[in-house]
N, C-alpha and C. Protein backbone atom coordinates (compact mmCIF):
# COMPACT_ATOMS: atom_id res chain seq x y z
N UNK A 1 -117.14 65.03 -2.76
CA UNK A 1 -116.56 66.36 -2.74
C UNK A 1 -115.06 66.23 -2.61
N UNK A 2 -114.18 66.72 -3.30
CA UNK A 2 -112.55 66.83 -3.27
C UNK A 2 -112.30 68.05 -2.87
N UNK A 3 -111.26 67.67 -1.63
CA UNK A 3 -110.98 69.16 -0.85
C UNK A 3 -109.57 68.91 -1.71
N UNK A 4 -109.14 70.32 -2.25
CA UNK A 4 -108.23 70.98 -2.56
C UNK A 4 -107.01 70.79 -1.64
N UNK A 5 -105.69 70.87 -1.70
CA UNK A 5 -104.46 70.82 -0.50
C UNK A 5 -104.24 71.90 0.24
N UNK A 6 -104.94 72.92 0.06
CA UNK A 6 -105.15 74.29 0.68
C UNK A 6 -106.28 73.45 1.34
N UNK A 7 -107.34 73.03 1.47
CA UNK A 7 -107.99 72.79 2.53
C UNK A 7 -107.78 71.43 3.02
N UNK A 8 -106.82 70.75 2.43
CA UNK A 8 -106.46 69.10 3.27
C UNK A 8 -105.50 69.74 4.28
N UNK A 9 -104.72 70.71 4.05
CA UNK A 9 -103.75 71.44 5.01
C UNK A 9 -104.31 72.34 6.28
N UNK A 10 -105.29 72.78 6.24
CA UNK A 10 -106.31 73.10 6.72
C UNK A 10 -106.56 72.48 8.35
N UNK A 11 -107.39 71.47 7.20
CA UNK A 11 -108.20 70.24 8.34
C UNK A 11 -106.66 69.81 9.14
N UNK A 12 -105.30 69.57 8.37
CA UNK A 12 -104.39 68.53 8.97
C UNK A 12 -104.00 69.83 10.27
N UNK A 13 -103.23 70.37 9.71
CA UNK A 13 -103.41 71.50 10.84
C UNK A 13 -104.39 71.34 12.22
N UNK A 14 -105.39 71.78 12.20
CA UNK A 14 -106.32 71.67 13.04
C UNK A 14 -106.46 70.23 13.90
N UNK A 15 -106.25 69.11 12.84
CA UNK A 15 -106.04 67.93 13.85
C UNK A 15 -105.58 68.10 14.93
N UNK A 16 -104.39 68.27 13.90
CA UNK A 16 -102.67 68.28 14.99
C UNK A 16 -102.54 68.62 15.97
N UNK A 17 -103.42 70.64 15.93
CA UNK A 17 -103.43 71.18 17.08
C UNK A 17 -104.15 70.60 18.38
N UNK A 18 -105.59 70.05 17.40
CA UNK A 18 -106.51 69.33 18.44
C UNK A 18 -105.48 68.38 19.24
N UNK A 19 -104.66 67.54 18.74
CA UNK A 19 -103.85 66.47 19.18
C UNK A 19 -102.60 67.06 20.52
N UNK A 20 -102.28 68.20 20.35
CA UNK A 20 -101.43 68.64 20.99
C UNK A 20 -101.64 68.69 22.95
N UNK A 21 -100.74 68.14 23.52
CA UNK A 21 -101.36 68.32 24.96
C UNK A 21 -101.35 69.69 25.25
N UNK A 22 -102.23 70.63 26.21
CA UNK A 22 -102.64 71.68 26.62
C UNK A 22 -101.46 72.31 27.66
N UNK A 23 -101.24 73.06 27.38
CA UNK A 23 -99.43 74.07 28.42
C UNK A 23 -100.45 74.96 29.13
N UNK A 24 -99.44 75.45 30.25
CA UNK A 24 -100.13 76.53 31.08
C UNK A 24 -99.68 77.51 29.89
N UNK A 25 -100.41 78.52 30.08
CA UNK A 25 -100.49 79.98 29.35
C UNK A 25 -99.28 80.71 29.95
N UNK A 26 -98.67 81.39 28.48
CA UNK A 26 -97.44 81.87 28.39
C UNK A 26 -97.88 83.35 28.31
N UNK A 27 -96.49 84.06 28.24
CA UNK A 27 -96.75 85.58 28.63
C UNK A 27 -98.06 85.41 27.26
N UNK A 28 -97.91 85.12 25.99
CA UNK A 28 -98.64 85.44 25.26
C UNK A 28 -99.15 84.27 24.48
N UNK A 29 -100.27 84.34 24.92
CA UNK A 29 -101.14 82.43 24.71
C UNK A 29 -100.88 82.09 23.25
N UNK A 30 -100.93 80.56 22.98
CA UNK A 30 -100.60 80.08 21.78
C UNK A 30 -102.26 79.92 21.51
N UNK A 31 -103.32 80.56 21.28
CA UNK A 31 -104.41 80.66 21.28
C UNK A 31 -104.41 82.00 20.40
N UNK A 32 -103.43 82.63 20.87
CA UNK A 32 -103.72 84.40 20.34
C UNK A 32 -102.40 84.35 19.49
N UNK A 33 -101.40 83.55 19.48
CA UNK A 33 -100.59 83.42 17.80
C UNK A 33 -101.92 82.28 16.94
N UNK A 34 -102.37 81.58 17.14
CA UNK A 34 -103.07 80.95 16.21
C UNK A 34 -104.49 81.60 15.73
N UNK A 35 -105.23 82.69 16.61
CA UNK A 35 -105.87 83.37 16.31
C UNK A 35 -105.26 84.45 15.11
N UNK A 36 -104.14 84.98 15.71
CA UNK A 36 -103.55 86.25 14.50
C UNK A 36 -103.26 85.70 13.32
N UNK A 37 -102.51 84.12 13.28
CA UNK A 37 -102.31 83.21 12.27
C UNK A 37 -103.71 83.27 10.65
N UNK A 38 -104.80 82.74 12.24
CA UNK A 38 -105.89 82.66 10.76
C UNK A 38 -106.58 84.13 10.73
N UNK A 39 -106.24 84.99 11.25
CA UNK A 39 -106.61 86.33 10.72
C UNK A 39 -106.14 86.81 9.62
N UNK A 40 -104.68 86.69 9.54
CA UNK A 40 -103.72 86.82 7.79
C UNK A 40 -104.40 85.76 7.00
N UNK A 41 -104.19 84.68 7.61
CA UNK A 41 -104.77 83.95 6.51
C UNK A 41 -106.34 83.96 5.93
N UNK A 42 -107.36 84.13 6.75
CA UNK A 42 -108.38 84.98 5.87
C UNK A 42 -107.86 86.09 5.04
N UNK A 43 -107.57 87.17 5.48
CA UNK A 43 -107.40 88.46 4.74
C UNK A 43 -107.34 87.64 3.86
N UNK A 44 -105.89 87.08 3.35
CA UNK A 44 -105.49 86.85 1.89
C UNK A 44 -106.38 86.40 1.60
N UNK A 45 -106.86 85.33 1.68
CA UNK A 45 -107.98 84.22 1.17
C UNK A 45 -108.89 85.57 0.54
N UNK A 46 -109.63 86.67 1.03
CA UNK A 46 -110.68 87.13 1.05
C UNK A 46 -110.23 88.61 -0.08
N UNK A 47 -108.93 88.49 -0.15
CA UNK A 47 -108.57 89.14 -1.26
C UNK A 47 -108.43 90.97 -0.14
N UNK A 48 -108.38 90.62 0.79
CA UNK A 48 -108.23 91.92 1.64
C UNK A 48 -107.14 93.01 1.58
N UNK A 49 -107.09 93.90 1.76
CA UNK A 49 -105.75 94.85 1.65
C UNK A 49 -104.53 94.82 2.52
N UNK A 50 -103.86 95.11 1.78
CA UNK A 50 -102.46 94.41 2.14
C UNK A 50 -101.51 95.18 3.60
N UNK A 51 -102.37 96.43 3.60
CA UNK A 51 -102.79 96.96 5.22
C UNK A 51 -103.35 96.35 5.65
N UNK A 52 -104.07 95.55 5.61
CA UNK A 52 -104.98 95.07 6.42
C UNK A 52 -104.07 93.60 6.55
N UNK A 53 -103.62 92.79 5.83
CA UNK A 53 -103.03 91.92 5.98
C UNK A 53 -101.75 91.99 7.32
N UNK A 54 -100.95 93.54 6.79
CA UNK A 54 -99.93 93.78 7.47
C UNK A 54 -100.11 93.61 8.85
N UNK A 55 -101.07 94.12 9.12
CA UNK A 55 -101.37 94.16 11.05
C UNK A 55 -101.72 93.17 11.46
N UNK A 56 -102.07 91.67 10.86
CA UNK A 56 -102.18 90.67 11.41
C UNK A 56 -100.50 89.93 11.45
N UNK A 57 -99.85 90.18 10.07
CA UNK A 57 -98.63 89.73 10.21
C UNK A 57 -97.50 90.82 11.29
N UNK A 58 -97.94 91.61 11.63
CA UNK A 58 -97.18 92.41 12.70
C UNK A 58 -97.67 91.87 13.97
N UNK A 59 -98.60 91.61 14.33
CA UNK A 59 -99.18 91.16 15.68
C UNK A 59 -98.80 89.11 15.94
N UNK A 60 -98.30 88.86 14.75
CA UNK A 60 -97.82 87.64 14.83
C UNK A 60 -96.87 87.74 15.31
N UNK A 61 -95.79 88.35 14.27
CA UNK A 61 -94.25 88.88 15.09
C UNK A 61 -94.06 88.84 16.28
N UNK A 62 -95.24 89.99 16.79
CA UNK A 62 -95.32 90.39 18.25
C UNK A 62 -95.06 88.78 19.07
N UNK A 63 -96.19 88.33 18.50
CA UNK A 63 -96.62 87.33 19.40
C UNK A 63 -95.64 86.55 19.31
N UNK A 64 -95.32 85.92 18.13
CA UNK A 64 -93.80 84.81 18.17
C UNK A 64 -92.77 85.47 19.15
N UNK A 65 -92.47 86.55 19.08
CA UNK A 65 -91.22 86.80 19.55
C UNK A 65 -91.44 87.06 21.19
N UNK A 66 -92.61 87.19 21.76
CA UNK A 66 -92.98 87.14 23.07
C UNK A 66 -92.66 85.32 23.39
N UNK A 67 -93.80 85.06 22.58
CA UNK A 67 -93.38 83.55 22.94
C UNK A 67 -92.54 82.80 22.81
N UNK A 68 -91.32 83.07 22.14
CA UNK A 68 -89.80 82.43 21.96
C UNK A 68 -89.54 83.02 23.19
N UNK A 69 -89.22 84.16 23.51
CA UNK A 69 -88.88 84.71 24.81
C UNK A 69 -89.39 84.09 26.10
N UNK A 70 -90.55 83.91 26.02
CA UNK A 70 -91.31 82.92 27.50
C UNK A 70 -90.23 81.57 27.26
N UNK A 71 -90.39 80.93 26.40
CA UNK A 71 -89.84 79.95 26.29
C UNK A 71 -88.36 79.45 26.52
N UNK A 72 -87.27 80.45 26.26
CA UNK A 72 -86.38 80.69 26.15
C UNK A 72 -85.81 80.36 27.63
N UNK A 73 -86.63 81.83 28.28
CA UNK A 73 -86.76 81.86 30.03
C UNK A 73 -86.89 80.92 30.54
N UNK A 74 -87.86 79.85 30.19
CA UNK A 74 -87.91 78.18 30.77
C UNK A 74 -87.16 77.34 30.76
N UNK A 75 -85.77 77.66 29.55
CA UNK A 75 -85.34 76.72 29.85
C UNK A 75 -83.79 77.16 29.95
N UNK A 76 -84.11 78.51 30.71
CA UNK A 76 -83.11 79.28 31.10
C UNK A 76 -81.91 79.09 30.21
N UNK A 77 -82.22 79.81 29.00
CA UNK A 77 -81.28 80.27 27.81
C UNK A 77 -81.50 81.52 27.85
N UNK A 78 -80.04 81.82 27.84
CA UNK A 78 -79.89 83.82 28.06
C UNK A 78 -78.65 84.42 27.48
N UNK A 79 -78.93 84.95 27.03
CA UNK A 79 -77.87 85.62 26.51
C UNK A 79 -77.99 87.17 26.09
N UNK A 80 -76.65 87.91 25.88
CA UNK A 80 -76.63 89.22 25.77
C UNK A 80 -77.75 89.86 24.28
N UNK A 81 -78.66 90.63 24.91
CA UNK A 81 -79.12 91.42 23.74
C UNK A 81 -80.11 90.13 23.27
N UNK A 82 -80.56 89.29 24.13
CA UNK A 82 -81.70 87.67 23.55
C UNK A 82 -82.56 88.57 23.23
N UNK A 83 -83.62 89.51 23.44
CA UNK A 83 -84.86 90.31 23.06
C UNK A 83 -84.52 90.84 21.58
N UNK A 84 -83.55 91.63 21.56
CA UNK A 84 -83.57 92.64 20.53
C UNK A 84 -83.34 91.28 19.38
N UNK A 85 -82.40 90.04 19.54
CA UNK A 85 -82.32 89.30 19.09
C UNK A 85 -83.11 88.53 17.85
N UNK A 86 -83.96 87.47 19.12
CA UNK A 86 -85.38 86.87 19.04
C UNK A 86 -86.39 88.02 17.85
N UNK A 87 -86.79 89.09 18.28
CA UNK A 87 -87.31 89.74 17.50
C UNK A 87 -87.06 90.80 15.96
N UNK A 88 -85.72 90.90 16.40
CA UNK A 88 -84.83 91.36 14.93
C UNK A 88 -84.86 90.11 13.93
N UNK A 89 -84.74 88.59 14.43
CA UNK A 89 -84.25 87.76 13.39
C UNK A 89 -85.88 87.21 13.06
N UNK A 90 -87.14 87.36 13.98
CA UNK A 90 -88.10 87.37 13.11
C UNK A 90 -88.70 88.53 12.04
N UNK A 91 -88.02 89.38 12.43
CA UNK A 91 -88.92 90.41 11.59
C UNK A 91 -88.38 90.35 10.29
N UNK A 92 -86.58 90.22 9.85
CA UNK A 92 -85.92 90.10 9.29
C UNK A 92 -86.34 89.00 8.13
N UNK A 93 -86.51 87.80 8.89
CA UNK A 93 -86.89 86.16 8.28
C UNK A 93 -88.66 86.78 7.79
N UNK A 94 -89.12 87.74 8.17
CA UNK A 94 -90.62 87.65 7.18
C UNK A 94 -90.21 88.95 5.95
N UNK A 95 -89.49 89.74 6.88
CA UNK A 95 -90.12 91.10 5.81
C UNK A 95 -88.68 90.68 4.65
N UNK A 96 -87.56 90.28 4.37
CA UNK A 96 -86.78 90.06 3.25
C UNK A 96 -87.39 89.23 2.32
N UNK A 97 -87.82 88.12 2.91
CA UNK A 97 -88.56 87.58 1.98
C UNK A 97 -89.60 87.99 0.64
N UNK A 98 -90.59 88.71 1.76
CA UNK A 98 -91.25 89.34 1.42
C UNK A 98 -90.92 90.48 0.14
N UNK A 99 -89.76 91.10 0.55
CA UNK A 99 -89.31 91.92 0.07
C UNK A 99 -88.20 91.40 -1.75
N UNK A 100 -87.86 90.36 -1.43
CA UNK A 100 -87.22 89.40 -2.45
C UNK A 100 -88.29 88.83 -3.74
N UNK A 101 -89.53 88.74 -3.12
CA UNK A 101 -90.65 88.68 -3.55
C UNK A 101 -91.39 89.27 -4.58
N UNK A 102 -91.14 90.51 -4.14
CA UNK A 102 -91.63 92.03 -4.44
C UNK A 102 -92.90 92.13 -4.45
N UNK A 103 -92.85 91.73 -3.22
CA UNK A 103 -94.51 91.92 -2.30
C UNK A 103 -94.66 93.32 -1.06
N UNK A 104 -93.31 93.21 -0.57
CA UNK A 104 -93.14 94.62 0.02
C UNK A 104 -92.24 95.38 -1.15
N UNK A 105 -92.51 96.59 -0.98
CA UNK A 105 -91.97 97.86 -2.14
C UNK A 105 -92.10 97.48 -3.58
N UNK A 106 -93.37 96.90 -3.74
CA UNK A 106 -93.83 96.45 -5.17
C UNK A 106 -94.88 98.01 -5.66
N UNK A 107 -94.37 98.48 -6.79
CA UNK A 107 -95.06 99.86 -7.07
C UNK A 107 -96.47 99.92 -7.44
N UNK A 108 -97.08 98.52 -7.18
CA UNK A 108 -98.64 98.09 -6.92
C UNK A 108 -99.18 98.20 -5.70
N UNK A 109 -98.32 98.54 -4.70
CA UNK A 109 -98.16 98.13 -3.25
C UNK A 109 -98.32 99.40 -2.22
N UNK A 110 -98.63 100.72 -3.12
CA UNK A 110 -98.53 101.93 -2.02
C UNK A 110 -99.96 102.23 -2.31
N UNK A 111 -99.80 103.35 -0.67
CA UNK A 111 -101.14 103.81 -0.49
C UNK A 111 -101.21 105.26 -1.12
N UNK A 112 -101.94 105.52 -1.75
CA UNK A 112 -102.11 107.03 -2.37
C UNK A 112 -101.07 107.64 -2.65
N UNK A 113 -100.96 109.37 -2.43
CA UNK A 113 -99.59 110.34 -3.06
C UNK A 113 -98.72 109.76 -1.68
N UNK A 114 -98.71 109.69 -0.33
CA UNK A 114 -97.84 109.54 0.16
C UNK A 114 -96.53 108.32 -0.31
N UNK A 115 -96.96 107.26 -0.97
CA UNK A 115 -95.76 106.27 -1.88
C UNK A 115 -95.18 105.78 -0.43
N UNK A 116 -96.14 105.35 0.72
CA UNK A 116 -95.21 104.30 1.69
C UNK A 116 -96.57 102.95 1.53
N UNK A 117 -95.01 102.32 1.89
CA UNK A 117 -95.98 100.12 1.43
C UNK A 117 -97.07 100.24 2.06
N UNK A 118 -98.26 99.59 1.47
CA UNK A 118 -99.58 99.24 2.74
C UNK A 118 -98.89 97.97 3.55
N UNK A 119 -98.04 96.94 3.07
CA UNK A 119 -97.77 96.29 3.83
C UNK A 119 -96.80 96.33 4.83
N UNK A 120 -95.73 96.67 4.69
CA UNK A 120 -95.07 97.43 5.85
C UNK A 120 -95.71 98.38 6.56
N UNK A 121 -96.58 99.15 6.71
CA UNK A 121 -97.25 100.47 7.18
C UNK A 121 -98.33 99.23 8.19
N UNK A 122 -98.98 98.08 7.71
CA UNK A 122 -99.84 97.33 8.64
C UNK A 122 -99.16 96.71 9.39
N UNK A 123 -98.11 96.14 9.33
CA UNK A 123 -96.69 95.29 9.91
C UNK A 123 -96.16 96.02 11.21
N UNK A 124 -96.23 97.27 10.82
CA UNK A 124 -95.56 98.41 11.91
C UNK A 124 -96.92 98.53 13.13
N UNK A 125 -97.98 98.99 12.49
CA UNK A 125 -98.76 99.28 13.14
C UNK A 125 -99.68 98.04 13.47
N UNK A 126 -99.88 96.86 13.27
CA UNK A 126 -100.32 95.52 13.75
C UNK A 126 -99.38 95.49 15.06
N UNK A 127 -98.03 95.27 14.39
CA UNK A 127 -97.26 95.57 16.25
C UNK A 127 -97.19 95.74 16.93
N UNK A 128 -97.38 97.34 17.08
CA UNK A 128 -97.49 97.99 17.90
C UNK A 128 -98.92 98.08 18.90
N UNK A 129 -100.18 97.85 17.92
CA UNK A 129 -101.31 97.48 18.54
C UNK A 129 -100.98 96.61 19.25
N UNK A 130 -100.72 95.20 18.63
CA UNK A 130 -100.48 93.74 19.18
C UNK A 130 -100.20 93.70 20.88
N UNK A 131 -98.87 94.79 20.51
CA UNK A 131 -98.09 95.22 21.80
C UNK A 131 -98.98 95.50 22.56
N UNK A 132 -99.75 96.62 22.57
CA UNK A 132 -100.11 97.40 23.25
C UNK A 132 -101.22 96.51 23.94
N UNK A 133 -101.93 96.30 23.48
CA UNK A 133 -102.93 95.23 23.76
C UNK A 133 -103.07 93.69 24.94
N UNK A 134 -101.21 93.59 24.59
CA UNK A 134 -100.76 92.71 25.46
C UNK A 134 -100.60 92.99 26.68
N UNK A 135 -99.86 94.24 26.57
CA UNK A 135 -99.56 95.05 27.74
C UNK A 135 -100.91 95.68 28.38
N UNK A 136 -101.74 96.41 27.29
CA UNK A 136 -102.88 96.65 28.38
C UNK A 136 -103.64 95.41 29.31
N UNK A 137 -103.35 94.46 29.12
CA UNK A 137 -103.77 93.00 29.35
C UNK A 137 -103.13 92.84 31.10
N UNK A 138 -101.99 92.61 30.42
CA UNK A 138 -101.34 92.63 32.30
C UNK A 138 -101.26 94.38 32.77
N UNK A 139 -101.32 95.39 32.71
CA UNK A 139 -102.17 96.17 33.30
C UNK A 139 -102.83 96.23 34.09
N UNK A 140 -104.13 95.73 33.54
CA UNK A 140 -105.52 95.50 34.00
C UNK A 140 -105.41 94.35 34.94
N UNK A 141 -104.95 93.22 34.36
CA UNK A 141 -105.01 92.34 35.30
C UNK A 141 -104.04 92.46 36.78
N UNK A 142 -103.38 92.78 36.67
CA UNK A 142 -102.01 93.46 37.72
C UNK A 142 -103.31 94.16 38.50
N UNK A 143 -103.70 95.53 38.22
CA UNK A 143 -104.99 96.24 39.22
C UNK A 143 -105.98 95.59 39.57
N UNK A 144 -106.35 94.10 38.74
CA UNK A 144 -107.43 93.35 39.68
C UNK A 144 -107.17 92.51 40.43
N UNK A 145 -106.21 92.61 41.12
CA UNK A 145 -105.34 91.21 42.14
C UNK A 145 -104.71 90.16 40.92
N UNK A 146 -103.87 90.86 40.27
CA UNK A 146 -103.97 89.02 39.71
C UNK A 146 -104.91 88.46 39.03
N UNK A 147 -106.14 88.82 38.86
CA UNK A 147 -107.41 88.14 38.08
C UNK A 147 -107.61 88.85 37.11
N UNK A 148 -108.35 88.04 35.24
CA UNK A 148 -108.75 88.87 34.59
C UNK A 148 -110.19 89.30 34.73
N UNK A 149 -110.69 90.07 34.16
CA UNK A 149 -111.95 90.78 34.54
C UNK A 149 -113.29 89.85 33.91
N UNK A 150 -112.77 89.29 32.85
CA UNK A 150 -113.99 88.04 31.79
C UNK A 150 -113.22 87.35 31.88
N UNK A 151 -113.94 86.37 31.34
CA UNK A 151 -113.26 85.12 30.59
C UNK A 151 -112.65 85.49 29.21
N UNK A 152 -111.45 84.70 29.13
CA UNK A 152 -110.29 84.78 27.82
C UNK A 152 -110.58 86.28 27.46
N UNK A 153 -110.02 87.11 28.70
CA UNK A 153 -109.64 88.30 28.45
C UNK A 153 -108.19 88.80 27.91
N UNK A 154 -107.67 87.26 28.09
CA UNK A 154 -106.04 87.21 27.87
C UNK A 154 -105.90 87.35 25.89
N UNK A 155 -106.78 86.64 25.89
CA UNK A 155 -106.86 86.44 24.49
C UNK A 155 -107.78 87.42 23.48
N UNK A 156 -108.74 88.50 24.08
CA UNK A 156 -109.38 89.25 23.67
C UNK A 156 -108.76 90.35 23.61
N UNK A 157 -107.48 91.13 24.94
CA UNK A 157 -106.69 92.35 24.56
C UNK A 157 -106.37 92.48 23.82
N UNK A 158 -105.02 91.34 23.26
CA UNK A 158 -104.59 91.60 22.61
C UNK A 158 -104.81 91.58 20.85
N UNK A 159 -106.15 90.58 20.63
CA UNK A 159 -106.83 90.79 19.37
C UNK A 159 -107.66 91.69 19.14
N UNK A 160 -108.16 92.62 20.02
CA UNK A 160 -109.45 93.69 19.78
C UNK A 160 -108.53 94.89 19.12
N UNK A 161 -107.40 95.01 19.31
CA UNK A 161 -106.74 96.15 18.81
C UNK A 161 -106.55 95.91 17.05
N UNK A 162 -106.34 94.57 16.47
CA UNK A 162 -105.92 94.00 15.43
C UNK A 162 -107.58 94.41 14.92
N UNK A 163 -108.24 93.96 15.15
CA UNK A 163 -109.94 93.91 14.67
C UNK A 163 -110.27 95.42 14.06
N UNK A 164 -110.15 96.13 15.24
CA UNK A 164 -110.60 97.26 15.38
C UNK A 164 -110.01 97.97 13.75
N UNK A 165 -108.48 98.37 13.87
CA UNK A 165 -107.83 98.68 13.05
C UNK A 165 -107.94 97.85 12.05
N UNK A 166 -108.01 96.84 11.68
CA UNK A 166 -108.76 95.70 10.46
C UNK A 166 -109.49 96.65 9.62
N UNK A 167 -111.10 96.97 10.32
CA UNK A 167 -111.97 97.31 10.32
C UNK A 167 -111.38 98.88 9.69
N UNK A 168 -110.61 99.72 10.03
CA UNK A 168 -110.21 101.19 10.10
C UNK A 168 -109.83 101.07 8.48
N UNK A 169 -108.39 100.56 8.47
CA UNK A 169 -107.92 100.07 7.40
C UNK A 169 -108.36 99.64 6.19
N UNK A 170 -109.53 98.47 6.46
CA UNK A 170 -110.08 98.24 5.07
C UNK A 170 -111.11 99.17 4.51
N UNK A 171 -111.65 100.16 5.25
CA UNK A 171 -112.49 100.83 4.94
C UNK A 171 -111.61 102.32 4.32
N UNK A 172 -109.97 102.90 4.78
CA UNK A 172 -109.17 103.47 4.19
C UNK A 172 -108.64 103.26 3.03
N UNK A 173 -108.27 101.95 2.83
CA UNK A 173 -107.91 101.80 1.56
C UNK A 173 -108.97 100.88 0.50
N UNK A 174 -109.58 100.72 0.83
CA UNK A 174 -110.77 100.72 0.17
C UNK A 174 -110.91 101.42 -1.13
């Protein structure tokens, strides 16, 4: 059987990660960027809508730019306006591209009479779930002493919002 470089990249990937030593958990686990990771990357694979794509690549954002920020803090690098920063120059570095592309504001690319991108429109709103999700996370855990309520509840907030709306989405533009 010959695996293709889309799936030798795959497996190498996955080594790697396997190979990687294990960190304490950051505001936002590298478990739940590699989860949102292969969530876009199905969609595409599966030929999914490009709303639907968007909210996994918005909840990545989220997540990168939380986790540059944890990171940042560790090794006490600070500077004026670092948040708005960190997260302006990722959103910037996906959606121009994108946009150079003509993958965002491509006139193949809107949803019905309203004429706004499905992919920007999932991007916005993957985010903001992402967000929210994170935050309902320490919430909850904050009101239980400090403890989460299950196991890898850390990692379930903030993806059940992405799922859910997945699910909303592909069945809208459908």
């Amino acid at each position: 059987m010959k695996l293709s470089i889309k799936n030798k990249g795959l497996i190498s990937l996955i080594v790697v990660a396997g190979l990687l030593p294990a960190t304490q958990a950051l505001a936002v686990c590298p478990v739940c960027t590699i989860a949102v990771g292969a969530g876009l990357g199905l969609s595409r694979w599966m030929g999914i809508s490009d709303a639907v794509a968007g909210l996994w690549i918005g909840g990545l954002l989220v997540s990168l730019s939380v986790w540059t920020l944890t990171w940042l803090d560790k090794k006490n690098i600070k500077f004026r306006f670092r948040a708005f920063v960190v997260t302006a120059s990722y959103y910037l570095l996906t959606i121009f591209p994108l946009y150079y592309a003509k993958i965002i504001a491509s006139p193949f690319n809107f949803i019905c009479s309203c004429l706004k991108d499905k992919l920007l429109i999932g991007i916005i709103t993957g985010s903001i779930a992402f967000y929210f999700g994170a935050t309902l996370y320490d919430y909850l855990k904050e009101k239980n002493n400090g403890h989460a309520h299950f196991p890898f509840e850390k990692v379930v907030m903030p993806i059940a919002p992405l799922v859910i709306l997945s699910i909303v989405f592909y069945f809208l533009t459908k």
